[in-house]
N, C-alpha and C. Protein backbone atom coordinates (compact mmCIF):
# COMPACT_ATOMS: atom_id res chain seq x y z
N UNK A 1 25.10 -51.83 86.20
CA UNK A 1 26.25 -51.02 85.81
C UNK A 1 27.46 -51.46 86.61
N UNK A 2 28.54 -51.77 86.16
CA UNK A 2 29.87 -51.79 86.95
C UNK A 2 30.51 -51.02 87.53
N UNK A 3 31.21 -51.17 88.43
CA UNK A 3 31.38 -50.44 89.58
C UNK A 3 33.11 -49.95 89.16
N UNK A 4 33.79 -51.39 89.05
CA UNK A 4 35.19 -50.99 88.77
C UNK A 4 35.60 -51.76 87.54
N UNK A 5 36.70 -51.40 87.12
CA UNK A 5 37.57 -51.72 86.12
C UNK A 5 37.41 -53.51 85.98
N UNK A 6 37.48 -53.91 87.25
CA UNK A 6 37.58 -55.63 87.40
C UNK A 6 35.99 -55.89 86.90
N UNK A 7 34.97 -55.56 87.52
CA UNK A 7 33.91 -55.74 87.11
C UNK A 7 34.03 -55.80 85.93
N UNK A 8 33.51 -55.33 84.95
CA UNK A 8 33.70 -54.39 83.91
C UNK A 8 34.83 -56.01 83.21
N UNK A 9 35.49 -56.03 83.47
CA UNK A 9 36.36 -57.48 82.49
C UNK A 9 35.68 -58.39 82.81
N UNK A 10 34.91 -58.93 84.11
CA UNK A 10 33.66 -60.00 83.99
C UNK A 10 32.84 -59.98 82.89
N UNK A 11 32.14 -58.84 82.62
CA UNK A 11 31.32 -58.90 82.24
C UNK A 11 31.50 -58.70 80.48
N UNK A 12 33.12 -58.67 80.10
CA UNK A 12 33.22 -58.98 78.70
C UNK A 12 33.34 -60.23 78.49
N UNK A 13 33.30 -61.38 79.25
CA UNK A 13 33.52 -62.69 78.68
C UNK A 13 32.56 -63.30 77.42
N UNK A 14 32.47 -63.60 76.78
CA UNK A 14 31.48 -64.54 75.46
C UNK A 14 30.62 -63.31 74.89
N UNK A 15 31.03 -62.15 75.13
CA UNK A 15 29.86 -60.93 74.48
C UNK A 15 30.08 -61.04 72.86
N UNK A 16 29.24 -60.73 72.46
CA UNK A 16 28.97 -60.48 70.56
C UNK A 16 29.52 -59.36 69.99
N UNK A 17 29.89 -58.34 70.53
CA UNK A 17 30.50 -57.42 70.34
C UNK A 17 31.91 -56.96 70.96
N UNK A 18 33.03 -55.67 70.40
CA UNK A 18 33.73 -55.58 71.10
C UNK A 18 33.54 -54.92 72.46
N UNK A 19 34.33 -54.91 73.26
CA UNK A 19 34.50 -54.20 73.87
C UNK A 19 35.37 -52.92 74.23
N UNK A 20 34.64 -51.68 74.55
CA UNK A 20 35.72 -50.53 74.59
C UNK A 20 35.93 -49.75 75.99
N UNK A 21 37.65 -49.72 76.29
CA UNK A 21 37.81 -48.96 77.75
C UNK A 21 38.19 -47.92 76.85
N UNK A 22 37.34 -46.69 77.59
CA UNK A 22 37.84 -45.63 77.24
C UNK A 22 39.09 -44.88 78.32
N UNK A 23 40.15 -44.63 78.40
CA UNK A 23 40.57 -43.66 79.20
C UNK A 23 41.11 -42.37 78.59
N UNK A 24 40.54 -41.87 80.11
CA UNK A 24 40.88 -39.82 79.97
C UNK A 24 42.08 -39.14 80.04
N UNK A 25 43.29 -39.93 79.73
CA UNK A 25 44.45 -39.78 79.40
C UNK A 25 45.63 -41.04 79.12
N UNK A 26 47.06 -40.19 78.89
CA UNK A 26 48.30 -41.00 78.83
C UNK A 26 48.21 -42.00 79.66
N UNK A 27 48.23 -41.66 80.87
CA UNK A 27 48.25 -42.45 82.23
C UNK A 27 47.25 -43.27 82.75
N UNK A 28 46.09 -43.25 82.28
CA UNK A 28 45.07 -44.20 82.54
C UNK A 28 45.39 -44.79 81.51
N UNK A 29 45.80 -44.50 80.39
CA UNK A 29 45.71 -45.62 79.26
C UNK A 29 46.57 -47.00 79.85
N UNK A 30 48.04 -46.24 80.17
CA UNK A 30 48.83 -47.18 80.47
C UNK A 30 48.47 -47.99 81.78
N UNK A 31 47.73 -47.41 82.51
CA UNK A 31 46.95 -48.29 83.74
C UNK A 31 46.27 -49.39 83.23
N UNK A 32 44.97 -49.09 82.38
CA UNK A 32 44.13 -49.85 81.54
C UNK A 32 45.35 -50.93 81.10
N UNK A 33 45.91 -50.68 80.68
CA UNK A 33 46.97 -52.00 79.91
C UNK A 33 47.64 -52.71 80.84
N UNK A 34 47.88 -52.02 81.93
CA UNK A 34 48.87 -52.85 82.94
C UNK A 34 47.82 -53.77 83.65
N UNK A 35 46.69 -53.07 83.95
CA UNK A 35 45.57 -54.14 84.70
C UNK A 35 45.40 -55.35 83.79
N UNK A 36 44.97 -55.23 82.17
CA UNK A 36 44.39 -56.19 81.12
C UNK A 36 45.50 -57.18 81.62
N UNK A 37 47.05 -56.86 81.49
CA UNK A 37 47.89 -57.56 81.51
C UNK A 37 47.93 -58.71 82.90
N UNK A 38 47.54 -57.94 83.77
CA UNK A 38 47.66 -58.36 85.01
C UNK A 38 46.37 -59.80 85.15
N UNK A 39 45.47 -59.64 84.34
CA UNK A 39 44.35 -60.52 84.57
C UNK A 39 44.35 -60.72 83.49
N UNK A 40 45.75 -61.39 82.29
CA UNK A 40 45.92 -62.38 81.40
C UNK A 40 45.60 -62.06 79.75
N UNK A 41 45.01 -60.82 79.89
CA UNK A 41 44.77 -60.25 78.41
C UNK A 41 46.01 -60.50 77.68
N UNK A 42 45.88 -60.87 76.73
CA UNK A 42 46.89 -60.77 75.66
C UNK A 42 46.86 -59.93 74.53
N UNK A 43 47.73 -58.80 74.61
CA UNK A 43 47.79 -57.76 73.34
C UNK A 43 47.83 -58.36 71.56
N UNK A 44 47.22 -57.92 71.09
CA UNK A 44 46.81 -58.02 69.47
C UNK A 44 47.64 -56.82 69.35
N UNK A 45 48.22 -56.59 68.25
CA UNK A 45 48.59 -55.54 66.85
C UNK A 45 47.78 -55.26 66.32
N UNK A 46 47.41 -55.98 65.65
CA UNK A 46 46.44 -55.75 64.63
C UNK A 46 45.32 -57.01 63.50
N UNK A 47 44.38 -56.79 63.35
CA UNK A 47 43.23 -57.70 63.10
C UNK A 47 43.85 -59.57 62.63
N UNK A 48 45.26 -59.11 62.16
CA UNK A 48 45.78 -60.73 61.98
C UNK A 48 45.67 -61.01 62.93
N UNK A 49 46.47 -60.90 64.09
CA UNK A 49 47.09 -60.98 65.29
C UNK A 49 44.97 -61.12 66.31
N UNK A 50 44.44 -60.79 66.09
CA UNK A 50 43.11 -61.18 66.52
C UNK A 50 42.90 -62.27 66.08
N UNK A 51 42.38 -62.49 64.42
CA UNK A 51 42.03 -63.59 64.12
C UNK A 51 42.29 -64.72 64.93
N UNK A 52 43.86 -64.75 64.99
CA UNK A 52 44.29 -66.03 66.25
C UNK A 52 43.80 -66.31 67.39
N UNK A 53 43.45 -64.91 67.90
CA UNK A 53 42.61 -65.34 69.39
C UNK A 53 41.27 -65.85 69.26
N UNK A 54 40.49 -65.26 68.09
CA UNK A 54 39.19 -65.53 68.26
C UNK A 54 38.19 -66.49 68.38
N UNK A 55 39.07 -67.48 67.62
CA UNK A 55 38.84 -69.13 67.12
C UNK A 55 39.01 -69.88 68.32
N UNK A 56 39.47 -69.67 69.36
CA UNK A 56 39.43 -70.28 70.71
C UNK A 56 39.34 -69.61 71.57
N UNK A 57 38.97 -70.20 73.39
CA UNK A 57 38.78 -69.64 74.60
C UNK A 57 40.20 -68.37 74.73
N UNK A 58 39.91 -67.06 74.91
CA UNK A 58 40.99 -66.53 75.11
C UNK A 58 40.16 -64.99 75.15
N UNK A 59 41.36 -64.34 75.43
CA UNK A 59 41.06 -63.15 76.06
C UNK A 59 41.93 -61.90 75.75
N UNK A 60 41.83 -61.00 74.60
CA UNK A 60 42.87 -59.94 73.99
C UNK A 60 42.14 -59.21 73.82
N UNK A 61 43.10 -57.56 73.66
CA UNK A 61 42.63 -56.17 73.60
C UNK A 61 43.84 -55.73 72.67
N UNK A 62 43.36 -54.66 72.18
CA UNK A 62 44.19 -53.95 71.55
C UNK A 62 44.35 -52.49 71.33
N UNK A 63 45.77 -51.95 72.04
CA UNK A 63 45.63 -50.61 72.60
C UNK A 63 45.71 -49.51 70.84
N UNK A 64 44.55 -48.48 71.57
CA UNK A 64 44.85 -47.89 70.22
C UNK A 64 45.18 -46.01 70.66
N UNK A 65 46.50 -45.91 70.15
CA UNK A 65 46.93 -45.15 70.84
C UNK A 65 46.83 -43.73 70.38
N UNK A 66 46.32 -43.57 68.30
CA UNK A 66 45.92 -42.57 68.06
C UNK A 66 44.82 -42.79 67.74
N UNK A 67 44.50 -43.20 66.26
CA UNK A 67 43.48 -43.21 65.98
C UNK A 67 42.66 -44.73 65.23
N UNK A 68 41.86 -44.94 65.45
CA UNK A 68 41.65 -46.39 65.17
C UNK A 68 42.01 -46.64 63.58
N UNK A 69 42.43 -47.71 63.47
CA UNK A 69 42.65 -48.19 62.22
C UNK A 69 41.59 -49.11 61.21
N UNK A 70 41.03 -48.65 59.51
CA UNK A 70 39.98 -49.09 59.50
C UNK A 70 39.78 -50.69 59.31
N UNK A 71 41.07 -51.20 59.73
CA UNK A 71 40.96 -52.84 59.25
C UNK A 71 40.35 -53.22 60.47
N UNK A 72 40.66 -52.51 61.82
CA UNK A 72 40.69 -52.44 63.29
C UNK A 72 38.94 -52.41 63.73
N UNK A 73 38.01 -51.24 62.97
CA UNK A 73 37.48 -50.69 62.74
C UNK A 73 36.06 -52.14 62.14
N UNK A 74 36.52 -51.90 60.38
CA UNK A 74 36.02 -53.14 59.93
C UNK A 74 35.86 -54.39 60.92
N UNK A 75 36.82 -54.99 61.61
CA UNK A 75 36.66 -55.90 62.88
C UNK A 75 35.54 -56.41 63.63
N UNK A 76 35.69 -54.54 64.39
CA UNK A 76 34.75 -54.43 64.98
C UNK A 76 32.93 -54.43 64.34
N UNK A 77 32.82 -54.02 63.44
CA UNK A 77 31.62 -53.89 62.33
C UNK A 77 31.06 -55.63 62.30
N UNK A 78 32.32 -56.04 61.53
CA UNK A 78 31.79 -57.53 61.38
C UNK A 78 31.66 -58.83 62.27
N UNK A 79 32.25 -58.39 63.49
CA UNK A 79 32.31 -59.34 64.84
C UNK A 79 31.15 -60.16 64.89
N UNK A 80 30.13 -58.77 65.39
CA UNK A 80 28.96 -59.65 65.85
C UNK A 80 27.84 -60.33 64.20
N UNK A 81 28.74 -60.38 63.52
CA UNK A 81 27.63 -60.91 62.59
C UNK A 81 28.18 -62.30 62.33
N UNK A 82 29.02 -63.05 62.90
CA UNK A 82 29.36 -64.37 62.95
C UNK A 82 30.71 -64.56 62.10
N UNK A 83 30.70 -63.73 61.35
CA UNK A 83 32.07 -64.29 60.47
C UNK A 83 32.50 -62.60 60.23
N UNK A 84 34.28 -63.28 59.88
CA UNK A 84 35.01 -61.61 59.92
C UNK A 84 35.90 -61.59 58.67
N UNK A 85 36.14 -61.43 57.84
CA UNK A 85 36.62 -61.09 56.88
C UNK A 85 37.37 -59.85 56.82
N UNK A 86 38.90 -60.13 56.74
CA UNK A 86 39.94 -59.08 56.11
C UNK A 86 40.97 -59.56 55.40
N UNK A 87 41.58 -58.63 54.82
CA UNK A 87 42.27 -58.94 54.07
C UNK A 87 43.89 -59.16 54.95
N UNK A 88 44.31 -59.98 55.06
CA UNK A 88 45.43 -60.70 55.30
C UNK A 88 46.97 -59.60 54.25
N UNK A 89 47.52 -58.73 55.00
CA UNK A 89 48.65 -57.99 54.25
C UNK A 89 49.89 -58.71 54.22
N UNK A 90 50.30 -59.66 55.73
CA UNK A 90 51.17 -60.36 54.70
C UNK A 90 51.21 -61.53 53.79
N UNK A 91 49.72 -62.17 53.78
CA UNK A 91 50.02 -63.71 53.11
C UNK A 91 49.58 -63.06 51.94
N UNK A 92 48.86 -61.65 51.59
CA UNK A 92 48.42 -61.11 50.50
C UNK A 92 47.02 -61.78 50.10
N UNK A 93 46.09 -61.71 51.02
CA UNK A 93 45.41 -62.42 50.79
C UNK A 93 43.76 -62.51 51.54
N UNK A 94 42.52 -62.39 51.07
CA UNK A 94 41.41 -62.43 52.00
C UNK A 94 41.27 -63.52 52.99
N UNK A 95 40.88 -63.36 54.11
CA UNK A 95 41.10 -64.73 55.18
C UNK A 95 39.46 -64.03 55.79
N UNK A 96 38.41 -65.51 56.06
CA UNK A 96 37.61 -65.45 56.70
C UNK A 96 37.22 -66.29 58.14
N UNK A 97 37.21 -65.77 58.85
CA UNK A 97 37.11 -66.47 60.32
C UNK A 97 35.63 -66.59 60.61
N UNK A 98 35.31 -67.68 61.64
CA UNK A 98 34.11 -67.58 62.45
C UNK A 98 34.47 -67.80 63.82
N UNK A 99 33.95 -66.54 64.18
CA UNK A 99 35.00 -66.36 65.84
C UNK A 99 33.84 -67.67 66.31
N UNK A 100 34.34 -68.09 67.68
CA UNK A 100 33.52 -68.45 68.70
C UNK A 100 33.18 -67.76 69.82
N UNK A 101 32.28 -67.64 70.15
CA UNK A 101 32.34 -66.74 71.06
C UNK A 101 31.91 -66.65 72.55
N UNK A 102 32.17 -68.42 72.74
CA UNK A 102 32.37 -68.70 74.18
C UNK A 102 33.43 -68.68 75.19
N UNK A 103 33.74 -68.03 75.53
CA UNK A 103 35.08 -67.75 76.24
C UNK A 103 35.57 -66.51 76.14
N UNK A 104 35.59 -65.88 74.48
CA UNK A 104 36.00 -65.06 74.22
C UNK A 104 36.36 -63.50 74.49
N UNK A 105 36.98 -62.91 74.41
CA UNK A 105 37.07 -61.64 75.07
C UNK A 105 37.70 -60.57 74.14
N UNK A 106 37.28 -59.53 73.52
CA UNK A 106 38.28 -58.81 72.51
C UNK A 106 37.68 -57.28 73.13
N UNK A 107 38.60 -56.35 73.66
CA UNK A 107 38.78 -55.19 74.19
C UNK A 107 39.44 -54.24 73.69
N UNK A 108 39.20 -53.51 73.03
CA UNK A 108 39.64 -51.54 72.36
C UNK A 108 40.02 -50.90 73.62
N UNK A 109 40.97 -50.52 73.99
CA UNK A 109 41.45 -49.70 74.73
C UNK A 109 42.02 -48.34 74.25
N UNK A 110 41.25 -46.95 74.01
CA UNK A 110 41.41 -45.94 73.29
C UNK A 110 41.61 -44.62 74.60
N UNK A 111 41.85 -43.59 74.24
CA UNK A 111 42.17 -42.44 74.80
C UNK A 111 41.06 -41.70 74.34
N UNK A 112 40.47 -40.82 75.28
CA UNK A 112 39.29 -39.99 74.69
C UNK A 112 40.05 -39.32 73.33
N UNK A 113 41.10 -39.01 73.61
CA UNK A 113 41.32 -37.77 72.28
C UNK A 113 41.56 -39.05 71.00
N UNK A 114 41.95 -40.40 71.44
CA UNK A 114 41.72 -41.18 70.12
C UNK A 114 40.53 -41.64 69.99
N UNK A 115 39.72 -41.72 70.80
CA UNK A 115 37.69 -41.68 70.80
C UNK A 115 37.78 -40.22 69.44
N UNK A 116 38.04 -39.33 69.65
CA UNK A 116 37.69 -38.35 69.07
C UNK A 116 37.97 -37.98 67.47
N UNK A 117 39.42 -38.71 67.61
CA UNK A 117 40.04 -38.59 66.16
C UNK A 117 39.22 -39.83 65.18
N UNK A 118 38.75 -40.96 65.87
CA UNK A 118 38.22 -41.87 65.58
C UNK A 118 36.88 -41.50 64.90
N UNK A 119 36.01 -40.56 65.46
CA UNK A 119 34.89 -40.34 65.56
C UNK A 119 35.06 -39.30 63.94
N UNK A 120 35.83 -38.35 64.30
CA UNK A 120 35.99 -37.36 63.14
C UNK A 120 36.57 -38.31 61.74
N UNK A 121 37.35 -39.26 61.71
CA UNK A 121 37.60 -39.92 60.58
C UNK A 121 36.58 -40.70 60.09
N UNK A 122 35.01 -40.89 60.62
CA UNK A 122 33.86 -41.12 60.12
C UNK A 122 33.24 -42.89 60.96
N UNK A 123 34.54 -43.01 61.74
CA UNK A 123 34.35 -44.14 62.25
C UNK A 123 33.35 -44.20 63.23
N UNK A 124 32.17 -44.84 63.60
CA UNK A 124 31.46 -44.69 64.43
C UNK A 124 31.44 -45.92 65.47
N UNK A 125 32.48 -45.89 66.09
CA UNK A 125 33.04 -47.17 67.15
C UNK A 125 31.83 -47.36 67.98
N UNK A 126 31.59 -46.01 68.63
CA UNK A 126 30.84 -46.42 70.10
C UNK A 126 29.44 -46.86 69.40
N UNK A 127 28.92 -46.58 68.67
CA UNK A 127 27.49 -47.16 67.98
C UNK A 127 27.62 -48.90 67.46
N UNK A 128 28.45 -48.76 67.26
CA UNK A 128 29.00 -51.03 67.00
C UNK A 128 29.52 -51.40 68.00
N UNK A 129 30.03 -51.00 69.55
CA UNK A 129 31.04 -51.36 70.20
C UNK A 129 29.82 -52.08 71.79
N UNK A 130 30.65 -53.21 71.59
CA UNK A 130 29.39 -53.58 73.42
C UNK A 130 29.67 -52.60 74.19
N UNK A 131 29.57 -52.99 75.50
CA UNK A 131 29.72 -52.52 76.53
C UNK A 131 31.22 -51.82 76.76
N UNK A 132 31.22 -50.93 77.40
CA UNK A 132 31.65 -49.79 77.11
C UNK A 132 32.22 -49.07 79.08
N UNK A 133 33.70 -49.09 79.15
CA UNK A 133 33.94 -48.34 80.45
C UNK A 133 35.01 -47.55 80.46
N UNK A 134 34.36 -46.34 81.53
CA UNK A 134 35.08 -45.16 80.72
C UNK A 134 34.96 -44.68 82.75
N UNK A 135 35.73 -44.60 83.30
CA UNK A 135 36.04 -44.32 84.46
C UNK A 135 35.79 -42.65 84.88
């Protein structure tokens, strides 16, 4: 089990799944983001904005500040099955990736109360999501 926050980003490197920090408020959230930042994470928007990272050595999260989004969602579902498929909104268009997943690093950074809204919109994150730190 990990001890701290730093731990805890070791141990997402090349995993098959995402990864999710949970924090127990406003202010840890924005902690959580300032640390990712601090040890090179690079913020995603949204599942386009992934695709790019995934295909090479790299390391992004993406803060979700209400409630997860289901393209966001879908992502996560299809990660660990080798290839990811979404639909592309601005080229208008389906795009399929095969992440690699040596190096790789992709991190959910949610708020319990967006854990919650997440959970009630039928999404079941923490049951698809790797490893998982929640301070």
């Amino acid at each position: 089990m990990t001890n701290t926050f730093e731990d805890f980003l070791k141990y997402t490197k090349s995993q098959k799944e995402v990864s999710l920090v949970i924090a127990k408020d406003d202010n840890e959230f924005d902690s959580f983001l300032k640390k990712l930042g601090d040890a090179q994470f690079r913020q995603a928007v949204d599942t386009s904005d992934l695709f790019k990272h995934i295909t090479k050595a790299s390391k992004s999260f993406v803060a979700v500040k209400d409630t997860l989004s289901k393209d966001l969602y879908d992502f996560a579902v299809q990660y660990p099955t080798g290839q990811v498929e979404i639909y592309d909104k601005f080229n208008l268009k389906s795009q399929i990736i095969t992440p690699v997943y040596n190096d790789v690093t992709v991190v959910y950074v949610l708020t319990k109360a967006a854990l919650k809204k997440t959970q009630e919109s039928g999404f079941r994150i923490l049951e698809i999501a790797g490893i998982t730190y929640q301070s």
